[in-house]
N, C-alpha and C. Protein backbone atom coordinates (compact mmCIF):
# COMPACT_ATOMS: atom_id res chain seq x y z
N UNK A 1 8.54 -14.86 -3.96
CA UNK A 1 7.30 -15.50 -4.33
C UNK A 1 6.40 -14.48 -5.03
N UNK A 2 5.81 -14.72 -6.18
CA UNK A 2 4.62 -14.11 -6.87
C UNK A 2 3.21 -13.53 -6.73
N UNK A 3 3.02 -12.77 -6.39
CA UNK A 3 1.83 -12.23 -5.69
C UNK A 3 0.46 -12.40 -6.49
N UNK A 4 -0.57 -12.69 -6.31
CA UNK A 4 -1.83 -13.21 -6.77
C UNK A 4 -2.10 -12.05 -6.47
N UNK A 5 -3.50 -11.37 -7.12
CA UNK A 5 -4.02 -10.20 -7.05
C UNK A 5 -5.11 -10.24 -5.99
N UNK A 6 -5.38 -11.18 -5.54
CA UNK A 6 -6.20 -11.39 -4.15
C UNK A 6 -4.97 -11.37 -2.70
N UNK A 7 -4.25 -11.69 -3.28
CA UNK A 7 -3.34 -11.66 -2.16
C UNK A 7 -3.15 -10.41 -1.78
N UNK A 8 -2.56 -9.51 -3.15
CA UNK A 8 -2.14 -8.02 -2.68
C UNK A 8 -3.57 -7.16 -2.29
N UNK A 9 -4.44 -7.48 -2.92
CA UNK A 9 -5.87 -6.94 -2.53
C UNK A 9 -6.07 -6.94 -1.03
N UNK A 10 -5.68 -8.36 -0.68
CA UNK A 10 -5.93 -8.95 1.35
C UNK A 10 -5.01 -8.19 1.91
N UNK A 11 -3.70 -7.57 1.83
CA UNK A 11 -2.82 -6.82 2.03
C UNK A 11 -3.27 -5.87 2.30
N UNK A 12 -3.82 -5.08 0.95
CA UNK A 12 -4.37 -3.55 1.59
C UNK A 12 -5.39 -3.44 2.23
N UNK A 13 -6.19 -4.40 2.39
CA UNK A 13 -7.77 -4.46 3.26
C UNK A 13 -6.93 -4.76 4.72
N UNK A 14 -5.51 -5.77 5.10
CA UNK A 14 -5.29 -5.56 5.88
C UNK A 14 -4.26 -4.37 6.65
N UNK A 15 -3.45 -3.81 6.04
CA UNK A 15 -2.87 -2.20 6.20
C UNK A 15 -4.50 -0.71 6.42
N UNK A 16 -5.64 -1.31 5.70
CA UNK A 16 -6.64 0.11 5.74
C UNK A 16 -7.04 -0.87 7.10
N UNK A 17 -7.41 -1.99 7.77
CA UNK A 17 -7.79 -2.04 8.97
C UNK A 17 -6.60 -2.02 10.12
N UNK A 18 -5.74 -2.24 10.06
CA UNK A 18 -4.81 -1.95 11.11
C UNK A 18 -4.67 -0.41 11.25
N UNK A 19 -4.54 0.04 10.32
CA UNK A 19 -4.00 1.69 10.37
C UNK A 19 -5.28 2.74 10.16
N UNK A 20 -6.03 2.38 8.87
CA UNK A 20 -7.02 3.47 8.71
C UNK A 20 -8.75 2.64 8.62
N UNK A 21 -9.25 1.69 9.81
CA UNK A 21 -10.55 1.43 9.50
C UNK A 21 -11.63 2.25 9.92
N UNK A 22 -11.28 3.98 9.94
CA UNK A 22 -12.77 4.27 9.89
C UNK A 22 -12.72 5.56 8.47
N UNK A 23 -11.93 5.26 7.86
CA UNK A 23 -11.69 5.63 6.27
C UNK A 23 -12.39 5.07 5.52
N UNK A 24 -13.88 5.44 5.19
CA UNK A 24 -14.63 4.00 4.54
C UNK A 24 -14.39 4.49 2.92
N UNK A 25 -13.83 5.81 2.83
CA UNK A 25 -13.74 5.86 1.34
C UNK A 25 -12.69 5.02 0.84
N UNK A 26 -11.31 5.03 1.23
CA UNK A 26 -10.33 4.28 1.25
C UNK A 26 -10.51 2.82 0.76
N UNK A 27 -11.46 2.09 1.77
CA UNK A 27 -11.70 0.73 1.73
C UNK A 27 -13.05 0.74 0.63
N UNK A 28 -13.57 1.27 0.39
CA UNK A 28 -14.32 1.26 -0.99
C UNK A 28 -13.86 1.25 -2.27
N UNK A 29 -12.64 1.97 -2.48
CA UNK A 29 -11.64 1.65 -3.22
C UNK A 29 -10.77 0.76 -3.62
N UNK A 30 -10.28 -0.09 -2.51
CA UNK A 30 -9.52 -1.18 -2.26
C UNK A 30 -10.18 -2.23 -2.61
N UNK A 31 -12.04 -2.38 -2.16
CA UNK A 31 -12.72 -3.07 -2.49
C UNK A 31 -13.50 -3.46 -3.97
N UNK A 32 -13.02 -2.16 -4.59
CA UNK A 32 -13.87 -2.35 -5.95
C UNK A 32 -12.34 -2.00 -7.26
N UNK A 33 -11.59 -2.67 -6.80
CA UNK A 33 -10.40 -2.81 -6.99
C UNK A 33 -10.67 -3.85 -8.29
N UNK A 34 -10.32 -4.06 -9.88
CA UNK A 34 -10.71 -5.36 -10.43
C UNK A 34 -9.30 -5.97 -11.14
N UNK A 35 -8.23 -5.60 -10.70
CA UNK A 35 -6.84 -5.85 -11.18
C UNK A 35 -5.96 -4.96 -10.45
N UNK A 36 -4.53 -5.58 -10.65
CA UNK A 36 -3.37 -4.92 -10.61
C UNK A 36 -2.79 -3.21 -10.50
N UNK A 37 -3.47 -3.09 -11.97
CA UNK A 37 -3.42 -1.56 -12.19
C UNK A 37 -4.33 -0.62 -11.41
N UNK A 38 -5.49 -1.14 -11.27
CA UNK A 38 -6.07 -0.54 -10.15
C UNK A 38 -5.67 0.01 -8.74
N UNK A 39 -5.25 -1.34 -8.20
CA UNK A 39 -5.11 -1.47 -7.16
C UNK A 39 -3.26 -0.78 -6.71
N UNK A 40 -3.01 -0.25 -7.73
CA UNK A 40 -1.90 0.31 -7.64
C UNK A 40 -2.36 1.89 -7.46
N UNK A 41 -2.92 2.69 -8.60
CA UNK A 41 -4.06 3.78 -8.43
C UNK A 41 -4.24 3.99 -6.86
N UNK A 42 -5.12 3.18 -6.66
CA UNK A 42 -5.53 3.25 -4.88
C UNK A 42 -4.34 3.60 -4.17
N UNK A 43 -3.25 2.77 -4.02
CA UNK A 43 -1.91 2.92 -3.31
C UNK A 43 -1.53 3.92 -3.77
N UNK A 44 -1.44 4.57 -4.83
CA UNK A 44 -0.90 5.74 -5.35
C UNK A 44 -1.84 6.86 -4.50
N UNK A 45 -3.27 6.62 -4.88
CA UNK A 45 -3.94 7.94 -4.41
C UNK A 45 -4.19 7.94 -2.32
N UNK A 46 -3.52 7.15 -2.17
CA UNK A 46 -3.61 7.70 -0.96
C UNK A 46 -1.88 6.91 -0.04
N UNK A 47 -1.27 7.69 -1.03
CA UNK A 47 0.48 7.78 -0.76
C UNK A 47 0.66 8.36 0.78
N UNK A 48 -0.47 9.76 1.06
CA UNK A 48 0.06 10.11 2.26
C UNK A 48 -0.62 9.72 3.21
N UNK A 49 -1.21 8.29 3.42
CA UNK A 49 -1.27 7.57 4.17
C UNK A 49 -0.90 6.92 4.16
N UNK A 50 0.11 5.99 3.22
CA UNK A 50 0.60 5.27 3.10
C UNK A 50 2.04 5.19 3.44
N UNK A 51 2.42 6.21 3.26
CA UNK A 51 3.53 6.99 3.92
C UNK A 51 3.90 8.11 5.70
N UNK A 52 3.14 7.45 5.53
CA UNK A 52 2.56 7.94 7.41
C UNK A 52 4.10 6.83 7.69
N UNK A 53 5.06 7.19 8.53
CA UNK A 53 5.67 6.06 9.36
C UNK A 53 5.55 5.11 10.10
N UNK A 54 4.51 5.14 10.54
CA UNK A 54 4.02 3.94 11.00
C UNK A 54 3.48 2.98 9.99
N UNK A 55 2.74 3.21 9.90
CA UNK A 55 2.24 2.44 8.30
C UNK A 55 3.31 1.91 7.43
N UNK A 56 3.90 2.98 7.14
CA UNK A 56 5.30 2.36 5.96
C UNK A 56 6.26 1.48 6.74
N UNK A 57 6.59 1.76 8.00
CA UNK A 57 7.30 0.83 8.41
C UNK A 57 6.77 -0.85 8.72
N UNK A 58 5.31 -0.97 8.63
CA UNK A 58 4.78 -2.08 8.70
C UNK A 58 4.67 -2.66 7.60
N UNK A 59 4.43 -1.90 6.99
CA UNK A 59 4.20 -2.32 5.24
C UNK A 59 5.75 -2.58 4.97
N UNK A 60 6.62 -2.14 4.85
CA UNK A 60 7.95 -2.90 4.86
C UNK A 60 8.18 -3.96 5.35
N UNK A 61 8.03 -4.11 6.62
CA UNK A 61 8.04 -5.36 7.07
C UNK A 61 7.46 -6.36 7.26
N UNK A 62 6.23 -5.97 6.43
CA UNK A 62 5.32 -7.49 6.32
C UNK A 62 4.86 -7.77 4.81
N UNK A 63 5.07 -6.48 3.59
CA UNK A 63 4.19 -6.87 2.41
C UNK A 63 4.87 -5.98 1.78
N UNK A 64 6.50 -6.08 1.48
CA UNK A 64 7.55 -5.43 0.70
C UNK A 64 6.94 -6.15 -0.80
N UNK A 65 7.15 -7.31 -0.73
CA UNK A 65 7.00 -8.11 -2.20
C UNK A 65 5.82 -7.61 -2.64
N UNK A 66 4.42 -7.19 -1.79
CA UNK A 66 3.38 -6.72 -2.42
C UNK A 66 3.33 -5.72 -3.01
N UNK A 67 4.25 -4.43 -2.31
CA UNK A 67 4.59 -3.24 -3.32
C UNK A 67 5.32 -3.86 -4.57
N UNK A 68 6.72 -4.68 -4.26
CA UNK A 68 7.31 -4.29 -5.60
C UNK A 68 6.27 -4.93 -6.34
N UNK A 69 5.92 -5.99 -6.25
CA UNK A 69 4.65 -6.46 -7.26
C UNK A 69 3.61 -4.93 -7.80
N UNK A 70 3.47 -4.16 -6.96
CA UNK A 70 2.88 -3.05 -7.76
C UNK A 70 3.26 -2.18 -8.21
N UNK A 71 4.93 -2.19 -8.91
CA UNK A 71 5.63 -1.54 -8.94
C UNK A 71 5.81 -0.70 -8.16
N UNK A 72 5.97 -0.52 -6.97
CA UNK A 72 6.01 0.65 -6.04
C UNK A 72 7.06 0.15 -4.66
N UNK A 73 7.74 1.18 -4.50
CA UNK A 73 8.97 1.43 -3.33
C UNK A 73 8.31 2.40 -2.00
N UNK A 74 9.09 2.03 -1.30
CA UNK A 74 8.90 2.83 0.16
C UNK A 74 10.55 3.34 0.59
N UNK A 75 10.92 4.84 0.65
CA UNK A 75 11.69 5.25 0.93
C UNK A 75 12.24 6.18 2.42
N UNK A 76 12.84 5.46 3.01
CA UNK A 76 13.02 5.94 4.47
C UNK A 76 14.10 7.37 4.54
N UNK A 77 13.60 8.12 4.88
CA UNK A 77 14.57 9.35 4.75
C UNK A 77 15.44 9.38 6.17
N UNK A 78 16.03 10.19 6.84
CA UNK A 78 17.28 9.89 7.78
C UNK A 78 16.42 10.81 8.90
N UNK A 79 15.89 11.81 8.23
CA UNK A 79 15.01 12.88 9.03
C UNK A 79 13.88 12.40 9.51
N UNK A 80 13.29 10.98 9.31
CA UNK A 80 11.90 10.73 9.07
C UNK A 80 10.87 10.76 8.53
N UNK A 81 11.42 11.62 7.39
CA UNK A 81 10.20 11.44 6.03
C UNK A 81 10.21 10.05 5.62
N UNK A 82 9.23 10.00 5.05
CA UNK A 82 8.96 8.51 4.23
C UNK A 82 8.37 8.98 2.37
N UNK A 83 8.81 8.18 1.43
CA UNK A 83 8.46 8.58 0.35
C UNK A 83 7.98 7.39 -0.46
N UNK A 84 6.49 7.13 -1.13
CA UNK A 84 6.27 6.33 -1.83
C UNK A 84 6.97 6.55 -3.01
N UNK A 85 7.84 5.65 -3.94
CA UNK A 85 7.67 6.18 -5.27
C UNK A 85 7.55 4.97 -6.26
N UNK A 86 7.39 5.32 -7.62
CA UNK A 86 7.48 3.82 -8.36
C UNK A 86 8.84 3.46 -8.69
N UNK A 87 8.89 2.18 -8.74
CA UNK A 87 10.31 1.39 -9.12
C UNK A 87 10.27 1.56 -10.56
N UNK A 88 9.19 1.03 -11.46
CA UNK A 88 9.55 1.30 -12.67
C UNK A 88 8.18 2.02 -13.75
C-alpha cells in the first residue's frame, strides 16, 4: 500500500513518542516537515537514533513500507549493529 505523506509524518511523531519524547528538537523537525524529501532529511539526520535496536526493530515491524517509501532500509547485523541506509 502507498504511503500518504501524513501518514509517514504520523509514523515518525509516533516512533519520536514511543522511543524519544523528551527530544523536543527531534519532534520540531518531524513537525515542520513540508514533504517527502524532508522528512527523509530528518530520518537521515538522526540515523543514530533511529538505529538504536530497539527502535529499528519496531520500526521494522510496524512501518517497513514507511521507510521504503522514503527510500530508506534498516539493516540487522548478526553482532547487533543496526544500519540505516538508502535503497536507492
Amino acid at each position: 500500500m502507498e504511503q500518504t505523506f501524513e501518514q509517514m509524518k504520523d509514523a515518525a511523531k509516533e516512533v519520536h513518542r514511543r522511543f524519544y519524547k523528551y527530544c523536543d528538537s527531534s519532534f520540531n523537525d518531524i513537525v515542520n516537515t513540508d514533504n517527502v524529501r524532508d522528512l527523509r532529511r530528518v530520518v537521515i539526520r538522526y540515523r543514530d537514533y533511529v538505529s538504536d535496536p530497539r527502535a529499528a526493530h519496531y520500526i521494522r515491524e510496524n512501518y517497513a513500507d514507511v521507510l521504503e517509501a522514503l527510500g530508506l532500509r534498516i539493516q540487522f547485523y548478526i553482532d547487533g549493529r543496526v544500519r540505516l541506509y538508502l535503497a536507492n
